[in-house]
Protein backbone atom coordinates (compact mmCIF):
# COMPACT_ATOMS: atom_id res chain seq x y z
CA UNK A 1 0.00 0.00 0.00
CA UNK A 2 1.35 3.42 -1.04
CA UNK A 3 3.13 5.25 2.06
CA UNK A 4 0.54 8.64 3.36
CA UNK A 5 3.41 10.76 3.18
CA UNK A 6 4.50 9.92 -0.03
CA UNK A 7 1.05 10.94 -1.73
CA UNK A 8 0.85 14.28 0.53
CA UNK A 9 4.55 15.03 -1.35
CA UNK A 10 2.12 14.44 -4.81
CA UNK A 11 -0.84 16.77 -3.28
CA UNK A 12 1.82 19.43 -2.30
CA UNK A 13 3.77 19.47 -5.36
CA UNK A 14 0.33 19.29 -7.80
CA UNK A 15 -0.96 22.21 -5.81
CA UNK A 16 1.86 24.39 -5.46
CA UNK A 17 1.68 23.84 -9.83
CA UNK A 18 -1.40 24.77 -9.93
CA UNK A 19 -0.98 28.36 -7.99
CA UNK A 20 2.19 28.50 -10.70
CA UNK A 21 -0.07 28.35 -13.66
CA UNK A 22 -2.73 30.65 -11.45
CA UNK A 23 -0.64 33.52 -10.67
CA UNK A 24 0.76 33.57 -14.75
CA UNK A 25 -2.69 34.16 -15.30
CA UNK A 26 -3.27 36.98 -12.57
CA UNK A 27 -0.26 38.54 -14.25
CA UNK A 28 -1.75 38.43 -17.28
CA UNK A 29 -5.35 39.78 -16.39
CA UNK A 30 -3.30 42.66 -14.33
CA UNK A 31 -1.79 43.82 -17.63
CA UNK A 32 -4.56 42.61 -19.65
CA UNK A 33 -6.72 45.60 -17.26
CA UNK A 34 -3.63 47.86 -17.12
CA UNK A 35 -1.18 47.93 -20.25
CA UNK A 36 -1.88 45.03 -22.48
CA UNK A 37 -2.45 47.12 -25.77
CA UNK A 38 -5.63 46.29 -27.85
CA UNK A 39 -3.84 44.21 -31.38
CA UNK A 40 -1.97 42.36 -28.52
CA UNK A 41 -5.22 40.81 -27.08
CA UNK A 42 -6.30 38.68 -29.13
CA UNK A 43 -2.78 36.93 -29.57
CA UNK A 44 -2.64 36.96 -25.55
CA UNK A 45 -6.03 35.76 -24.68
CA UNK A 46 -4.57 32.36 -26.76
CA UNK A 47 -1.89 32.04 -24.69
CA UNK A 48 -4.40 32.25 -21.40
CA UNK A 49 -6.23 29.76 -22.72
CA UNK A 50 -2.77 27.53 -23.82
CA UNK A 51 -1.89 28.10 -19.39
CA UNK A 52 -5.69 27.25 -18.60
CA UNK A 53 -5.36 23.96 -21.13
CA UNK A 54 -1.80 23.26 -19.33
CA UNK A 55 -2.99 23.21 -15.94
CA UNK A 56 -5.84 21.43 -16.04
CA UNK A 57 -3.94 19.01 -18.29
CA UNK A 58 -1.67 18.58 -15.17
CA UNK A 59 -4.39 18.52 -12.27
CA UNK A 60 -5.83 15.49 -14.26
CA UNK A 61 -2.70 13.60 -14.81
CA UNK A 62 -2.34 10.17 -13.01
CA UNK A 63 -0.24 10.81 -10.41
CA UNK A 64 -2.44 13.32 -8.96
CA UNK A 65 -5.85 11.24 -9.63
CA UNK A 66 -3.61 8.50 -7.63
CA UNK A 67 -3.09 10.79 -4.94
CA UNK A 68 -6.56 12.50 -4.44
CA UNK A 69 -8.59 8.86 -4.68
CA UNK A 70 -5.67 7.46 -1.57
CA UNK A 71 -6.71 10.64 0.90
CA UNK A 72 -10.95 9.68 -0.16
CA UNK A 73 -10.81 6.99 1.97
CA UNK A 74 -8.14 8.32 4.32
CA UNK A 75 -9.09 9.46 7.60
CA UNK A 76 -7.64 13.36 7.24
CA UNK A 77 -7.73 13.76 11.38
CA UNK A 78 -4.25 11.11 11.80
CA UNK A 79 -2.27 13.69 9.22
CA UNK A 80 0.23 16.23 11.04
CA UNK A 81 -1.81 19.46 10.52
CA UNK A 82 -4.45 21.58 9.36
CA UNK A 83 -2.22 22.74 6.51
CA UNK A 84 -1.76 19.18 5.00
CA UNK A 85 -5.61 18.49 5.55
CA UNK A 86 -6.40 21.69 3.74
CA UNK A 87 -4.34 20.86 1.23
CA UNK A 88 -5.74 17.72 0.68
CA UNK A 89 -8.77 18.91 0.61
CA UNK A 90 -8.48 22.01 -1.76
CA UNK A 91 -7.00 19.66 -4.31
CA UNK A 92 -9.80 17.13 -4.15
CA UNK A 93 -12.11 20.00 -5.00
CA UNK A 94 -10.00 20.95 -7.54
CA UNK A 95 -9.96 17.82 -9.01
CA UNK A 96 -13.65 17.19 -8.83
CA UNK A 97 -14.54 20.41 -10.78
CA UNK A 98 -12.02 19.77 -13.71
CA UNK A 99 -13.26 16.43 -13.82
CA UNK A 100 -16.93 17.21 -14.63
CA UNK A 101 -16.27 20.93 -15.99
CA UNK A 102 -14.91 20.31 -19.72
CA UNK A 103 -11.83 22.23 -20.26
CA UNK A 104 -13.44 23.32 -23.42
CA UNK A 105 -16.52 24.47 -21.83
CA UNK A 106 -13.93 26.73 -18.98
CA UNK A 107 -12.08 27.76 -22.43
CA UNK A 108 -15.30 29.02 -23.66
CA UNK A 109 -16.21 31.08 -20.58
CA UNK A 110 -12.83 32.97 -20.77
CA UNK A 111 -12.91 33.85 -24.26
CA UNK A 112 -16.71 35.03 -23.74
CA UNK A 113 -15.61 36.86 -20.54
CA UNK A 114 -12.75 38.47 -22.37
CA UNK A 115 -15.05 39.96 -24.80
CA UNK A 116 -18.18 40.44 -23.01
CA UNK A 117 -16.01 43.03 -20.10
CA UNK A 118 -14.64 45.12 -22.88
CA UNK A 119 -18.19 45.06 -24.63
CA UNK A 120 -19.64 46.27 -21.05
CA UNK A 121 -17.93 49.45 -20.66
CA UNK A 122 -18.96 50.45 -24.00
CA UNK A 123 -22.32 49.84 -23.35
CA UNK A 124 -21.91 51.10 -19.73
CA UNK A 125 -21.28 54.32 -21.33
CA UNK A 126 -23.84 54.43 -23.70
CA UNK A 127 -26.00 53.11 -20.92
CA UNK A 128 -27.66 50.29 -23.77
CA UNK A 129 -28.69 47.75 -21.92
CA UNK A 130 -30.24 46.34 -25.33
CA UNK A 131 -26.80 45.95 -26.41
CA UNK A 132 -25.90 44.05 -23.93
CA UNK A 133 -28.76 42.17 -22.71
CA UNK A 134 -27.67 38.97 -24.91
CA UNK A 135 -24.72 39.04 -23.27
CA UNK A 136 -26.01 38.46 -20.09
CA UNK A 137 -28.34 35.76 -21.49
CA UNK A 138 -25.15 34.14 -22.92
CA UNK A 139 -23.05 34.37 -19.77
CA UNK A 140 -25.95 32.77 -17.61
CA UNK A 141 -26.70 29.83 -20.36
CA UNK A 142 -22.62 28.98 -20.09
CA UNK A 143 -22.83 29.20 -16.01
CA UNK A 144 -26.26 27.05 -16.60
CA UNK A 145 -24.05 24.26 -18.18
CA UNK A 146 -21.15 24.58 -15.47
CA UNK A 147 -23.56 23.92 -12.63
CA UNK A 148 -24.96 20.96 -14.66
CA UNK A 149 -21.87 19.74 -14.97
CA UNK A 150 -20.89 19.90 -11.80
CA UNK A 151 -23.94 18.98 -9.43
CA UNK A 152 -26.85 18.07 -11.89
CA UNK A 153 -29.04 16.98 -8.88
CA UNK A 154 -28.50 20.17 -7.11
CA UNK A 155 -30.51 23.43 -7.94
CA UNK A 156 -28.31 25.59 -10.21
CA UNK A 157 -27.88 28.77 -7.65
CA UNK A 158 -26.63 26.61 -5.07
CA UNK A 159 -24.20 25.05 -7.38
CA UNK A 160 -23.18 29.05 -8.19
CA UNK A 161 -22.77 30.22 -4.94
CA UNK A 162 -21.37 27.19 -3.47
CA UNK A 163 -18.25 27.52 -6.00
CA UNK A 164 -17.73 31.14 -4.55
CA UNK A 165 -18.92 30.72 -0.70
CA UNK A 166 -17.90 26.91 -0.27
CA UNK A 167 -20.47 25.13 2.79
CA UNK A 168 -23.19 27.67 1.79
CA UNK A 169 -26.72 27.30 0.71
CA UNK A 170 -29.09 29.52 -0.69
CA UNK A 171 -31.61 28.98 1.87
CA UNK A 172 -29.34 29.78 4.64
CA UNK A 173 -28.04 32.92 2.56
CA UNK A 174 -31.72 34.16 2.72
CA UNK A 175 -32.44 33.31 6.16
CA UNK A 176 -29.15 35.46 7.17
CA UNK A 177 -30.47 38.35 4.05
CA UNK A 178 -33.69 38.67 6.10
CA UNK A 179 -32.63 39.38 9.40
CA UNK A 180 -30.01 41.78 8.28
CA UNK A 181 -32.64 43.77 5.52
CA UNK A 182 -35.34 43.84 8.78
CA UNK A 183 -32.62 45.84 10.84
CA UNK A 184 -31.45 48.01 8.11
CA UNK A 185 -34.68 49.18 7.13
CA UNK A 186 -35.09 49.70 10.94
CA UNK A 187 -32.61 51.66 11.57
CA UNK A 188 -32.58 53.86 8.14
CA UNK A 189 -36.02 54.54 9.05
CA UNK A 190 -35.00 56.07 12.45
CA UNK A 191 -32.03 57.92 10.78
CA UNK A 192 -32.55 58.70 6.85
CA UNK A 193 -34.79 62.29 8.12
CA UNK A 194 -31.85 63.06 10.11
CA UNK A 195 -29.19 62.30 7.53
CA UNK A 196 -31.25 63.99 4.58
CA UNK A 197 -29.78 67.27 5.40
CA UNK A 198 -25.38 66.39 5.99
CA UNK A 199 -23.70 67.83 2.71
CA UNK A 200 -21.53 65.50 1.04
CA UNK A 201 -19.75 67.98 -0.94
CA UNK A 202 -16.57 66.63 0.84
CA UNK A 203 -16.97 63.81 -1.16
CA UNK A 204 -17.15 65.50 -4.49
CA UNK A 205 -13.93 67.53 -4.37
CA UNK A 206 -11.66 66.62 -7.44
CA UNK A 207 -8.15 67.74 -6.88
CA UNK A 208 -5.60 67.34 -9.73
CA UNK A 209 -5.10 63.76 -10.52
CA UNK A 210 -1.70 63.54 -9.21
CA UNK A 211 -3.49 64.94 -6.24
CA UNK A 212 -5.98 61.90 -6.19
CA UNK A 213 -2.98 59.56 -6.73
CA UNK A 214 -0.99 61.01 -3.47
CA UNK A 215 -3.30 60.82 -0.70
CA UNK A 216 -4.87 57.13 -2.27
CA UNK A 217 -1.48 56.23 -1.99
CA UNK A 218 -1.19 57.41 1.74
CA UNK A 219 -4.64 56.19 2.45
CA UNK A 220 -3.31 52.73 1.39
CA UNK A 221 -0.60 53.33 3.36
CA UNK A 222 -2.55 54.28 6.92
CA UNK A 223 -4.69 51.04 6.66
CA UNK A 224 -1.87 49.09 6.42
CA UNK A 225 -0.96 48.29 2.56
CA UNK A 226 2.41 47.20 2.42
CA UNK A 227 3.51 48.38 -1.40
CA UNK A 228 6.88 46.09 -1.13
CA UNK A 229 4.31 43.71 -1.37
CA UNK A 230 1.92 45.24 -4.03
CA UNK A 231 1.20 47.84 -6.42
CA UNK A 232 -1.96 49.69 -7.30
CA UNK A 233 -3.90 50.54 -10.85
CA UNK A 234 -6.55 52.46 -12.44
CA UNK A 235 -9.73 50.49 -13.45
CA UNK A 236 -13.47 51.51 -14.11
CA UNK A 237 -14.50 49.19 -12.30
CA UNK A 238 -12.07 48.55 -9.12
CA UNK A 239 -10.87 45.39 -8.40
CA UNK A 240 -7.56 43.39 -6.54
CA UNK A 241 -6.04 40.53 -8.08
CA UNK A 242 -3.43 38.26 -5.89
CA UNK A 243 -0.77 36.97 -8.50
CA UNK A 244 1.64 35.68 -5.52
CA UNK A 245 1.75 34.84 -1.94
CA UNK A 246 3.33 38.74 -1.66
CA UNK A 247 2.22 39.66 -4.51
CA UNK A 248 -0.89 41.82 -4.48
CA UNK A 249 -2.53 44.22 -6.84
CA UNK A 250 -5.40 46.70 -6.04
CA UNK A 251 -6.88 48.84 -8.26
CA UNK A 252 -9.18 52.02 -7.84
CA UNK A 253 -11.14 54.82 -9.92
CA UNK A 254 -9.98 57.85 -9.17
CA UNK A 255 -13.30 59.59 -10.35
CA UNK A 256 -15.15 57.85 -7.19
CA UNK A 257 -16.47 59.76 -3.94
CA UNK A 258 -13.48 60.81 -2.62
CA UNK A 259 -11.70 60.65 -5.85
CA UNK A 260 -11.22 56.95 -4.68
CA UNK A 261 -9.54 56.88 -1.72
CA UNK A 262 -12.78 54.74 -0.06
CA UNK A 263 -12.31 51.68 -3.43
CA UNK A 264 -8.87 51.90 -2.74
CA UNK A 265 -8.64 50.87 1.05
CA UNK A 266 -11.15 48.51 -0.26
CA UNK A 267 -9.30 46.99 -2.57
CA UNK A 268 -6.20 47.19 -0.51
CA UNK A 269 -8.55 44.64 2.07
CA UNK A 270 -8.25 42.37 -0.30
CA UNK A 271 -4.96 42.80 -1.30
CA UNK A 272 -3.59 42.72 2.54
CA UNK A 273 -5.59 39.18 2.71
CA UNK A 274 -3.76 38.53 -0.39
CA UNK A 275 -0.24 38.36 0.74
CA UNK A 276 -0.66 37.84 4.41
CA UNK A 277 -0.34 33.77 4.57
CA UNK A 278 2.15 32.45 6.68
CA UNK A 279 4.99 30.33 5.38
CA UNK A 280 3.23 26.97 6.00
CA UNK A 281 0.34 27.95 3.98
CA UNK A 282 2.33 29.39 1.30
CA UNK A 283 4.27 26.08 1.40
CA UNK A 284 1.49 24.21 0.93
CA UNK A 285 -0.26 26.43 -1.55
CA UNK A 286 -3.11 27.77 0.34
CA UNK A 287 -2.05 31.49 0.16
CA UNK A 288 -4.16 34.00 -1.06
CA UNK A 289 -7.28 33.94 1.27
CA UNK A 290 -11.00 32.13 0.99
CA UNK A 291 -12.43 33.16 -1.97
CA UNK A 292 -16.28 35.09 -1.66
CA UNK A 293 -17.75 35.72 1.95
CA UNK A 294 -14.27 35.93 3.82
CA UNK A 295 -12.55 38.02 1.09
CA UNK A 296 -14.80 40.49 1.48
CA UNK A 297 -14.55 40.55 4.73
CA UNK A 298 -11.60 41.89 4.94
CA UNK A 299 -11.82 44.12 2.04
CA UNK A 300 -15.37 45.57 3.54
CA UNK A 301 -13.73 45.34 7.18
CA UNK A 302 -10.40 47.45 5.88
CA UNK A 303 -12.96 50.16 3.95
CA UNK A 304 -15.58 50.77 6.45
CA UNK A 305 -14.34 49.44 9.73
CA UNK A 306 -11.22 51.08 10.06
CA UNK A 307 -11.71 53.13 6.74
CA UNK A 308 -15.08 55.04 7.98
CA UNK A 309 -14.36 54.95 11.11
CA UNK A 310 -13.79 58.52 13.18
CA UNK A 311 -10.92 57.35 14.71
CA UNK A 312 -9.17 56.77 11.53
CA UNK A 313 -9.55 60.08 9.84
CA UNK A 314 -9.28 62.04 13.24
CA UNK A 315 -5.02 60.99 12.41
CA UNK A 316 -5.38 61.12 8.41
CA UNK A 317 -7.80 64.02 7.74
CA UNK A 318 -5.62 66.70 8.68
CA UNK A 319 -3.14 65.30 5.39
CA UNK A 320 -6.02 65.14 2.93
CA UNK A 321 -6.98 68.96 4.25
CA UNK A 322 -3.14 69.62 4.03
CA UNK A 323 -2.89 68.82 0.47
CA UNK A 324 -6.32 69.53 -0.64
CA UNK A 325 -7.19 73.53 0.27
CA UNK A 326 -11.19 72.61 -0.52
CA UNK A 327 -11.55 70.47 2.29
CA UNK A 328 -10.04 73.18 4.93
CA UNK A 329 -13.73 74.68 5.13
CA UNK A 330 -14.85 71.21 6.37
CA UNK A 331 -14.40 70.27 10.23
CA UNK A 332 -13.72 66.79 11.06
CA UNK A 333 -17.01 65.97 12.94
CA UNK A 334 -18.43 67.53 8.87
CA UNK A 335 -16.17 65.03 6.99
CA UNK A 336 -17.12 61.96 8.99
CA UNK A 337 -20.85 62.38 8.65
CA UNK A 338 -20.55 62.97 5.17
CA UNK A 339 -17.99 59.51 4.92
CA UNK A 340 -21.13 57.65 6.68
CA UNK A 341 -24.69 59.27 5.37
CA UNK A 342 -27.35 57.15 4.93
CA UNK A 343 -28.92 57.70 1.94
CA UNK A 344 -30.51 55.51 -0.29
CA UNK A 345 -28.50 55.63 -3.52
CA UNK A 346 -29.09 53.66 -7.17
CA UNK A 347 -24.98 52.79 -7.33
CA UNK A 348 -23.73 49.99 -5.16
CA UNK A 349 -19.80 51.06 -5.23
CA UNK A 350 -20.43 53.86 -3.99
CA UNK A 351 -23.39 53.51 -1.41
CA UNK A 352 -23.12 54.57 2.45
CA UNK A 353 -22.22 51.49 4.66
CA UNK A 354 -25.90 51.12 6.19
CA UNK A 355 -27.89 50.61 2.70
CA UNK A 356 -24.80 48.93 1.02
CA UNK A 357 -26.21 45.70 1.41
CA UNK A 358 -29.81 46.61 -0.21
CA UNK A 359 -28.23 46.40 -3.03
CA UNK A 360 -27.12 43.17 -3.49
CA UNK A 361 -29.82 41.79 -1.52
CA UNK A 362 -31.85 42.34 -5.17
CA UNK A 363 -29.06 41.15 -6.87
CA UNK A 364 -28.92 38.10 -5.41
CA UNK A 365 -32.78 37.85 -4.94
CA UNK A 366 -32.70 38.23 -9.05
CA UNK A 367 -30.06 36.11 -9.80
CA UNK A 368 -31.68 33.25 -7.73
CA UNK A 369 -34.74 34.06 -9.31
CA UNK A 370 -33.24 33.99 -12.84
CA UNK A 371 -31.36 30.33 -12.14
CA UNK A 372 -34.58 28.80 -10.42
CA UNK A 373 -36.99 29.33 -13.45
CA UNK A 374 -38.99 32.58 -12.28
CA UNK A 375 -37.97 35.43 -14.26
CA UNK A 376 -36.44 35.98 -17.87
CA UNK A 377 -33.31 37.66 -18.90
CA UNK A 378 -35.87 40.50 -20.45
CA UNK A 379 -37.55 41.20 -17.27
CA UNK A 380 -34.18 41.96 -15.77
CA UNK A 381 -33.91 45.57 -15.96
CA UNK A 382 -37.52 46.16 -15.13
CA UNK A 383 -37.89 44.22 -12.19
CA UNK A 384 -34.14 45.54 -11.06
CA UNK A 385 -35.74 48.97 -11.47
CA UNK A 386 -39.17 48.07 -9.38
CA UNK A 387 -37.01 46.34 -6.70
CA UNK A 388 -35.41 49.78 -6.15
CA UNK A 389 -38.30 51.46 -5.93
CA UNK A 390 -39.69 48.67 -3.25
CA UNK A 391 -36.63 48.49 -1.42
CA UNK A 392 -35.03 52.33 -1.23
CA UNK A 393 -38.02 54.72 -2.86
CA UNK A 394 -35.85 55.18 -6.18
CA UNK A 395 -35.86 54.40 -9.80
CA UNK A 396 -32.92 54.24 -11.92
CA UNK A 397 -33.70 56.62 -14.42
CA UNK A 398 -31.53 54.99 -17.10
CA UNK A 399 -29.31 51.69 -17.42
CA UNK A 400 -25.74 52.93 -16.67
CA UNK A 401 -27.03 54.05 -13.26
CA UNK A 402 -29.18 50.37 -12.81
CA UNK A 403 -28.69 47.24 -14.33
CA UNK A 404 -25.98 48.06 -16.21
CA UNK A 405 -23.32 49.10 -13.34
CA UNK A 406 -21.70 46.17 -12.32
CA UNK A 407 -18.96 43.94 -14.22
CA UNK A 408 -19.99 40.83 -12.70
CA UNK A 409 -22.21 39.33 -15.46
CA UNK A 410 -19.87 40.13 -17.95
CA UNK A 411 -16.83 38.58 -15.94
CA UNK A 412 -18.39 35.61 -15.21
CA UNK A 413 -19.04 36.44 -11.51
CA UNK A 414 -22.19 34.89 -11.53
CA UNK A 415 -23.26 33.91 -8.10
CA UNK A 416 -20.86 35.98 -6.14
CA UNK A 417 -22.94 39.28 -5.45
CA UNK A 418 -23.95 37.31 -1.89
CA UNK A 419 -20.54 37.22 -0.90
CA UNK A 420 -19.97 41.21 -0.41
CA UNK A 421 -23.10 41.28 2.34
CA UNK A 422 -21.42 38.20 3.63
CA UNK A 423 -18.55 39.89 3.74
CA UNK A 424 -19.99 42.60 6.02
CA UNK A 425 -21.43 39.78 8.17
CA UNK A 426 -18.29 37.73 8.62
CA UNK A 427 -16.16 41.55 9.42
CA UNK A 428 -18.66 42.74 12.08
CA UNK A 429 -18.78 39.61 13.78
CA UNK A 430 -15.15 39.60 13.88
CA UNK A 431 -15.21 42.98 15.22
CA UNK A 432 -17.26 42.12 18.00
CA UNK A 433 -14.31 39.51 18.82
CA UNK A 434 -11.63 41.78 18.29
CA UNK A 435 -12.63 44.77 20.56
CA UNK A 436 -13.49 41.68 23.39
CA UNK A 437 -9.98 40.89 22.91
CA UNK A 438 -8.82 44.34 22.57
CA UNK A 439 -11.28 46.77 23.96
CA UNK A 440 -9.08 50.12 23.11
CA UNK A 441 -8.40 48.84 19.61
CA UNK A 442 -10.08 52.47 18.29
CA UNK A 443 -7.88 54.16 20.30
CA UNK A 444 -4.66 52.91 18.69
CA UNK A 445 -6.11 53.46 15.31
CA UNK A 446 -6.99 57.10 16.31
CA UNK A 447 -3.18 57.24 16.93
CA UNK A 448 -2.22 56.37 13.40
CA UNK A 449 -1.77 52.43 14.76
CA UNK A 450 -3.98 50.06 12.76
CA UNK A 451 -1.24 47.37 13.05
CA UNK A 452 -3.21 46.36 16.10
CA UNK A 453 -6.17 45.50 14.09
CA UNK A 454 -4.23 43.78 11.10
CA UNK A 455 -2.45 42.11 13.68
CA UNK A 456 -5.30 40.41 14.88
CA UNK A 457 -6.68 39.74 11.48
CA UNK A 458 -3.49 37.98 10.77
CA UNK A 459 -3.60 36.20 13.56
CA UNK A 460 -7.14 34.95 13.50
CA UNK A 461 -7.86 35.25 9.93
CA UNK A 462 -5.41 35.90 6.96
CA UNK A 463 -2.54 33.87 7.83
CA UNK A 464 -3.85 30.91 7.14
CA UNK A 465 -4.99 31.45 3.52
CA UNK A 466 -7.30 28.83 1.93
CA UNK A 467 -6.38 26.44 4.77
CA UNK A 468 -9.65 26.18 6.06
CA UNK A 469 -13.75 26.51 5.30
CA UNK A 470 -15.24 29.66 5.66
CA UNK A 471 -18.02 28.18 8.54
CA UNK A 472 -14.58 26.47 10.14
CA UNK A 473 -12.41 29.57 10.08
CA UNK A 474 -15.45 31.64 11.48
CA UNK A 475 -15.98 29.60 14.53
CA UNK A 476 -12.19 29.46 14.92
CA UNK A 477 -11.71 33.04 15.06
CA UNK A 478 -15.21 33.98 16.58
CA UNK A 479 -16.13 30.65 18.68
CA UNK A 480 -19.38 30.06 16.64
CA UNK A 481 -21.04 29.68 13.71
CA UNK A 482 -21.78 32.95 11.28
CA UNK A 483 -24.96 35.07 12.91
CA UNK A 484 -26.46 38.11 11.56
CA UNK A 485 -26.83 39.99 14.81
CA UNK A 486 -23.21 41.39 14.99
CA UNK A 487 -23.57 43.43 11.64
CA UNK A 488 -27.48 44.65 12.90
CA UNK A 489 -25.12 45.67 16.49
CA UNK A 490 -22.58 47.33 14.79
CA UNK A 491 -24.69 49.51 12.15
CA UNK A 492 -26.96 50.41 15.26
CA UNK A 493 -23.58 51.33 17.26
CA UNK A 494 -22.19 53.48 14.14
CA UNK A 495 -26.32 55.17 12.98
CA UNK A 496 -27.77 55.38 16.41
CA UNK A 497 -25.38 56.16 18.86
């Protein structure tokens, strides 16, 4: 019988490939989004699909089907650590998928995705959602056939959204949705008359662009981005990739509220998850952070947490008035409210923390809806549009500003817009476990210290990469299972007082 240890070498070296041919392929999409000039695309979208080909080619070779079927009857508890069971583990899913997804079929969703993104922002500006409308159809026939594939006994959503937030359901996702919509309509109702009248012009200064760039930069900097580690972009639609276990890339518009600053410390969230695995996971090839729910979660935690916190600007403001004359009429106590208004708003990247999660609450409510046979592709924009109306009193008055405004259904993220109000689930309940452990937390960060915070992310969260499940790492870090009350606390502790 073949020796344990000599298969774990097989699952270590076959995943450790795999993150090879994954981070040639962040590299690419990073220039693809950055530099990659237009004739070059086509020529370079042929070699991503030649590295796709390659590594599934690999993950499906004999040796590693010889190694994942020896741990399937292997009782994971006897191995040293969690790092070798999560290795195991991530593999076998690996191997699943590529064994019931056809490599042509993942071949065709990247070509399709490659054209349907650059497609998108021309019809984003031309707000046609005609245009565009078979694209969508397209991209949710091709995720159709991926969730046959892989699960053809399952409902098709859960399929989706399991592939993103791995151990959850749909039904559980709702449950969770309606507790957290019943407080935030709750407490916008007791604050939105009181809000209606805090100016956000703070938000809507526009310095020179090399301005914008500077105090990003710094922002980045004062929540912790460590740019030996990373460097930053420009993007329509902001977004971090991970290309190496210290190797992170976040991106931002610099046209946003704030020209950007806020999608930036977002992104850099993400990227700080990114690069933060310890050597053991990084040896094992679980860096990079749980994909979905928990990346959010620290991208959401980093942006609105620490990000729109008082406490943070009260030691950054005075640079941003510093360098930016239009903000010396503004007061602190003037800035922060306008950071955190509650306002019901018809753009999701740029909503106020407290209705934030409306918004993809209809997304995913239409997505499921879409995937379990209720509504058509055609109804989309109309019933996206009455949603609105139901949910925040406001109609999108034209595409660009409605159905049109995300990337996701053009990149193929279909069945992830759950994972950014999970996201704000899995951060505040961490938060409540973090200021138990460190009750002046705030106060450091008001001194220009959020290492204290990161530090305890690291600790309980981002060192260990992919090493875990999301409902595992949760009750790891938190000491139970993932509850909606903790976000409902916090937003009541940040709107109410």
């Amino acid at each position: 019988m073949a020796d344990y240890r000599d298969q774990l070498k097989i699952v270590k070296k076959t995943l450790n490939i795999q993150r090879y041919y994954e981070s040639v392929g962040g590299v690419m999409s990073w220039d693809f989004w950055n530099d990659l000039p237009i004739q070059s695309r086509p020529y370079m979208n042929d070699v991503g699909n030649f590295i796709k080909a390659e590594a599934q080619k690999h993950l499906l070779d004999d040796e590693t089907k010889k190694a994942v079927n020896f741990f399937r009857d292997f009782d994971l508890t006897t191995l040293e650590d969690d790092y070798q069971r999560g290795a195991v583990q991530n593999l076998t899913r690996r191997y699943d998928k590529a064994t019931k997804v056809p490599i042509e079929l993942s071949i065709e969703i990247s070509n399709f995705c490659r054209d349907s993104q650059m497609f998108w922002q021309d019809c984003n500006k031309k707000s046609d959602w005609q245009a565009f409308k078979p694209n969508v159809q397209k991209m949710f026939d091709l995720k159709s056939r991926v969730a046959e594939a892989i699960n053809p006994d399952a409902p098709s959503y859960d399929v989706l959204v399991n592939e993103v937030d791995v151990g959850m359901s749909t039904d559980r996702i709702q449950k969770l949705f309606a507790q957290l919509k019943d407080g935030i309509v709750d407490i916008l109702g007791k604050v939105q008359d009181k809000h209606a009248d805090i100016d956000t012009s703070p938000l809507k200064v526009l310095p020179p662009m090399e301005v914008r760039r500077e105090l990003a930069h710094k922002a980045a900097l004062a929540v912790g981005f460590d740019f030996e580690k990373g460097t930053s972009g420009i993007m329509m639609h902001p977004m971090c990739g991970t290309t190496g276990p210290r190797d992170a890339r976040p991106n931002t518009n610099y046209d946003f509220d704030l020209f950007g600053t806020i999608s930036m410390m977002h992104e850099c969230g993400h990227g700080m998850y990114g690069y933060s695995s310890n050597d053991q996971a990084v040896e094992w090839g679980l860096w990079g952070g749980l994909m979905g729910g928990f990346h959010e979660s620290q991208s959401r935690f980093t942006e609105n947490i620490i990000g729109k916190s008082r406490q943070f600007w009260q030691h950054l403001y005075p640079t941003f008035q510093q360098a930016v004359p239009e903000l010396r009429q503004y007061d602190l106590d003037a800035f922060h409210k306008a950071i955190i208004k509650a306002q019901p708003s018809l753009r999701r990247v740029t909503a106020d923390e407290l209705t934030y999660n409306l918004h993809l609450i209809i997304r995913f409510e239409l997505e499921k809806a879409y995937f379990d046979g209720k509504i058509k592709v055609e109804q989309l924009e109309e019933l996206w549009n009455d949603k609105y109306e139901e949910y925040m009193g406001i109609r999108p008055p034209n595409a660009r500003e409605g159905v049109l405004q995300d990337v996701h259904w053009s990149s193929g993220h279909v069945g992830y817009f759950q994972s950014y109000t999970l996201g704000d689930l899995y951060g505040a309940q961490l938060r409540a476990k973090l200021l138990g452990d460190i009750p002046d937390a705030y106060v450091h960060v008001a001194n220009g210290n959020v290492a204290v915070m990161n530090d305890w992310l690291i600790k309980k969260v981002r060192q260990f990469g992919m090493t875990y499940t999301p409902n595992d790492l949760i009750v790891r870090a938190t000491g139970e299972e993932l509850d909606a009350k903790y976000c409902i606390a916090y937003l009541k502790e940040k709107y109410l007082g």
